[in-house]
Protein backbone atom coordinates (compact mmCIF):
# COMPACT_ATOMS: atom_id res chain seq x y z
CA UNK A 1 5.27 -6.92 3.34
CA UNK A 2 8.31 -4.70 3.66
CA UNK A 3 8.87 -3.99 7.53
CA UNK A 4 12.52 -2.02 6.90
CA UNK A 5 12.64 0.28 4.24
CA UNK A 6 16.26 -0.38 3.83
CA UNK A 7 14.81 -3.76 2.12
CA UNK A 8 12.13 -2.02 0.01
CA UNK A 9 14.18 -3.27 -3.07
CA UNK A 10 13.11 -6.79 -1.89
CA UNK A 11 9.67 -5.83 -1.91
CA UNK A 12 9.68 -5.27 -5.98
CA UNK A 13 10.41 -8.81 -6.18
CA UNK A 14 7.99 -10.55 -4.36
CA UNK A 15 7.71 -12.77 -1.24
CA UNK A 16 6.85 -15.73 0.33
CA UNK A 17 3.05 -16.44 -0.05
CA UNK A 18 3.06 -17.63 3.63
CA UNK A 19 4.30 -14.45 5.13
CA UNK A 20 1.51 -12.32 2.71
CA UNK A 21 -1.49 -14.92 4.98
CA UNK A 22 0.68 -13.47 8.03
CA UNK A 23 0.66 -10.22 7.09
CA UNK A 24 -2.79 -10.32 6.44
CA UNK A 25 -3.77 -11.50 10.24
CA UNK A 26 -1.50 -9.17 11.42
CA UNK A 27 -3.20 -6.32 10.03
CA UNK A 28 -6.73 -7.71 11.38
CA UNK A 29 -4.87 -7.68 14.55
CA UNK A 30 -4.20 -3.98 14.50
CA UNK A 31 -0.13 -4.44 13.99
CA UNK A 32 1.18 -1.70 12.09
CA UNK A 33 2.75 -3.07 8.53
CA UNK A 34 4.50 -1.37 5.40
CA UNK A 35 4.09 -2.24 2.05
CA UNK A 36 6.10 -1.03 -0.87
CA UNK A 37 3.61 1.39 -2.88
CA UNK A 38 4.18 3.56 -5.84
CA UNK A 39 1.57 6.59 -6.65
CA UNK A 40 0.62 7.72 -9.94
CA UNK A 41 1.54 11.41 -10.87
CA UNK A 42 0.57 12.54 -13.98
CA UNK A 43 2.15 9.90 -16.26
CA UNK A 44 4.91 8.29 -13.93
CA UNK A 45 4.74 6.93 -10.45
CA UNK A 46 6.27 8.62 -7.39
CA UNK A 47 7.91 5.73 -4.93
CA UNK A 48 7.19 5.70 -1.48
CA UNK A 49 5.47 3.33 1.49
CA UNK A 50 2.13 2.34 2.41
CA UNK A 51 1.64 2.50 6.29
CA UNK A 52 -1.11 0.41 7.43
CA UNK A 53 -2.00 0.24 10.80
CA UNK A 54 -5.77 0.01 11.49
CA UNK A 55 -5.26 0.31 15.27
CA UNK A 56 -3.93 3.93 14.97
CA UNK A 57 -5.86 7.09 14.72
CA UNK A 58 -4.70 8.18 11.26
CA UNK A 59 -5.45 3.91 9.82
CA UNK A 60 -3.72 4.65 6.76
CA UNK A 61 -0.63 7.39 5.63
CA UNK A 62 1.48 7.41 2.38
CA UNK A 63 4.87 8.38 2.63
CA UNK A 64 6.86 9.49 -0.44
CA UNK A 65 10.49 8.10 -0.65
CA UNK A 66 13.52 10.85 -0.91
CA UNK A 67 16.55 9.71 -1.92
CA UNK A 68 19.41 10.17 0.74
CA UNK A 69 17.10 11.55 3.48
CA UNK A 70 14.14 10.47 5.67
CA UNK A 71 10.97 9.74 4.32
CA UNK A 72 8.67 12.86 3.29
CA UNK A 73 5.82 13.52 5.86
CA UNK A 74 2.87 11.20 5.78
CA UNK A 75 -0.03 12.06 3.75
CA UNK A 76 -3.21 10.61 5.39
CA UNK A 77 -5.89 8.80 3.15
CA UNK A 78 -9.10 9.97 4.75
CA UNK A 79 -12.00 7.67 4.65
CA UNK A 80 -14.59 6.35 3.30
CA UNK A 81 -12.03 4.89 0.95
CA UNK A 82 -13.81 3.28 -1.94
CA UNK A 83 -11.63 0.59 -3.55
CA UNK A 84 -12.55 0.75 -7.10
CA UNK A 85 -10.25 -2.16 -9.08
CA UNK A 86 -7.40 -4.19 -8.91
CA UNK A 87 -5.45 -4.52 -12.69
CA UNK A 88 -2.27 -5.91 -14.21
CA UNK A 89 -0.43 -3.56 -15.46
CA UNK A 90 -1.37 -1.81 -19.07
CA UNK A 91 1.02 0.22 -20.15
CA UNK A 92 4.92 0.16 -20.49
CA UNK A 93 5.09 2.32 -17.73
CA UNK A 94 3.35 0.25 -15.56
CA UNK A 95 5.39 -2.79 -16.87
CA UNK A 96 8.41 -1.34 -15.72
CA UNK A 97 7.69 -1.19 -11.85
CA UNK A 98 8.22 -5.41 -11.73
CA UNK A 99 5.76 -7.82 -10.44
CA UNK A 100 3.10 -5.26 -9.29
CA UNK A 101 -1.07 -4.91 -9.64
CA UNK A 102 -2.62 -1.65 -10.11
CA UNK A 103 -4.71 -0.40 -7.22
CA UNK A 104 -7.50 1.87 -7.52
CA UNK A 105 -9.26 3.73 -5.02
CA UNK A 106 -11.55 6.64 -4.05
CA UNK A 107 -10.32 8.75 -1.09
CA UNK A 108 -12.42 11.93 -0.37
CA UNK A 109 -12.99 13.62 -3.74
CA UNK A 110 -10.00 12.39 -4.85
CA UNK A 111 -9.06 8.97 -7.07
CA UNK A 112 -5.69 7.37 -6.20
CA UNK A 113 -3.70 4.38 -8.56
CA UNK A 114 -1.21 2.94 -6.81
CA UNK A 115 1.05 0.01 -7.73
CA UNK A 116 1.86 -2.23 -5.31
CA UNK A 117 4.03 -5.82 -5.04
CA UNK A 118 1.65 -8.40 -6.72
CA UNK A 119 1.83 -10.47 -3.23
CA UNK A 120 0.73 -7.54 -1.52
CA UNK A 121 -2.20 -6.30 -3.05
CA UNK A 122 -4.13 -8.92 -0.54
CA UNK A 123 -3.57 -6.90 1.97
CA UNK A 124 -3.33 -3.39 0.47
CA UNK A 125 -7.16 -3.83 -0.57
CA UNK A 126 -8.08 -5.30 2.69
CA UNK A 127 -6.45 -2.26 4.57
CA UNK A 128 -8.57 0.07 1.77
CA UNK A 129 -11.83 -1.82 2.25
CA UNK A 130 -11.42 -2.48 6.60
CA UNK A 131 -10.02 0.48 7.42
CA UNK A 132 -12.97 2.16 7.97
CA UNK A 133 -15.05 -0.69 9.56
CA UNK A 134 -12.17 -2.26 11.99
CA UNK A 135 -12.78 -3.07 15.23
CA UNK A 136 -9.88 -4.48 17.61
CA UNK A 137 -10.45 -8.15 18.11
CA UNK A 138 -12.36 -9.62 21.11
């Protein structure tokens, strides 16, 4: 999981297995975590960060990266959230993002692929599939 976006370019190569079971308890905790996740838009991807943070009232926000600036505003993903598939990527495209699984998902009316860091996609599709069901732990 990416915690400083000055280090996203880490999070196209991977991580430490370990720290993705960490990352995974820390988000059933209710601690707020980042992960490196690219949105399909039309046929490319647009870069930018997951927030995850189950605890909050908006549980989960993309943020699209802009180069030389701040990050552009969060857009919320309203539940229910249906996760629909998890793929390798398919297409050259897709193949050019690095070591990354396609995520699918139903938000709303709306269906979302995002491609996320292979090590990640644990806890991207656990944030999908708990965020509307979380409760903080007892």
């Amino acid at each position: 999981m990416v915690r400083d976006p000055r280090l996203l370019w880490q999070g196209l190569r991977g991580g430490d297995p370990a720290a993705a079971e960490q990352d995974l308890r820390d988000l059933r905790q209710g601690l707020p975590l980042h992960a490196v996740a690219s949105v399909r838009r039309g046929r490319g991807f647009r870069q930018g960060v997951l927030v995850m943070h189950l605890a909050a009232p908006e549980r989960l926000t993309w943020r699209a990266w802009r180069p030389f600036r701040s990050y552009a505003d969060p857009v919320p993903i309203s539940g229910p959230v249906e996760l629909l598939g998890v793929r390798e990527p398919s297409s050259f495209r897709e193949r050019q993002l690095g070591d990354v699984r396609i995520v699918t998902f139903r938000s709303g009316p709306q269906t979302f692929e995002m491609a996320v860091v292979t090590l990640d996609a644990a806890v991207v599709t656990a944030a999908l599939t708990e965020a509307g069901t979380w409760t903080p732990p007892s």
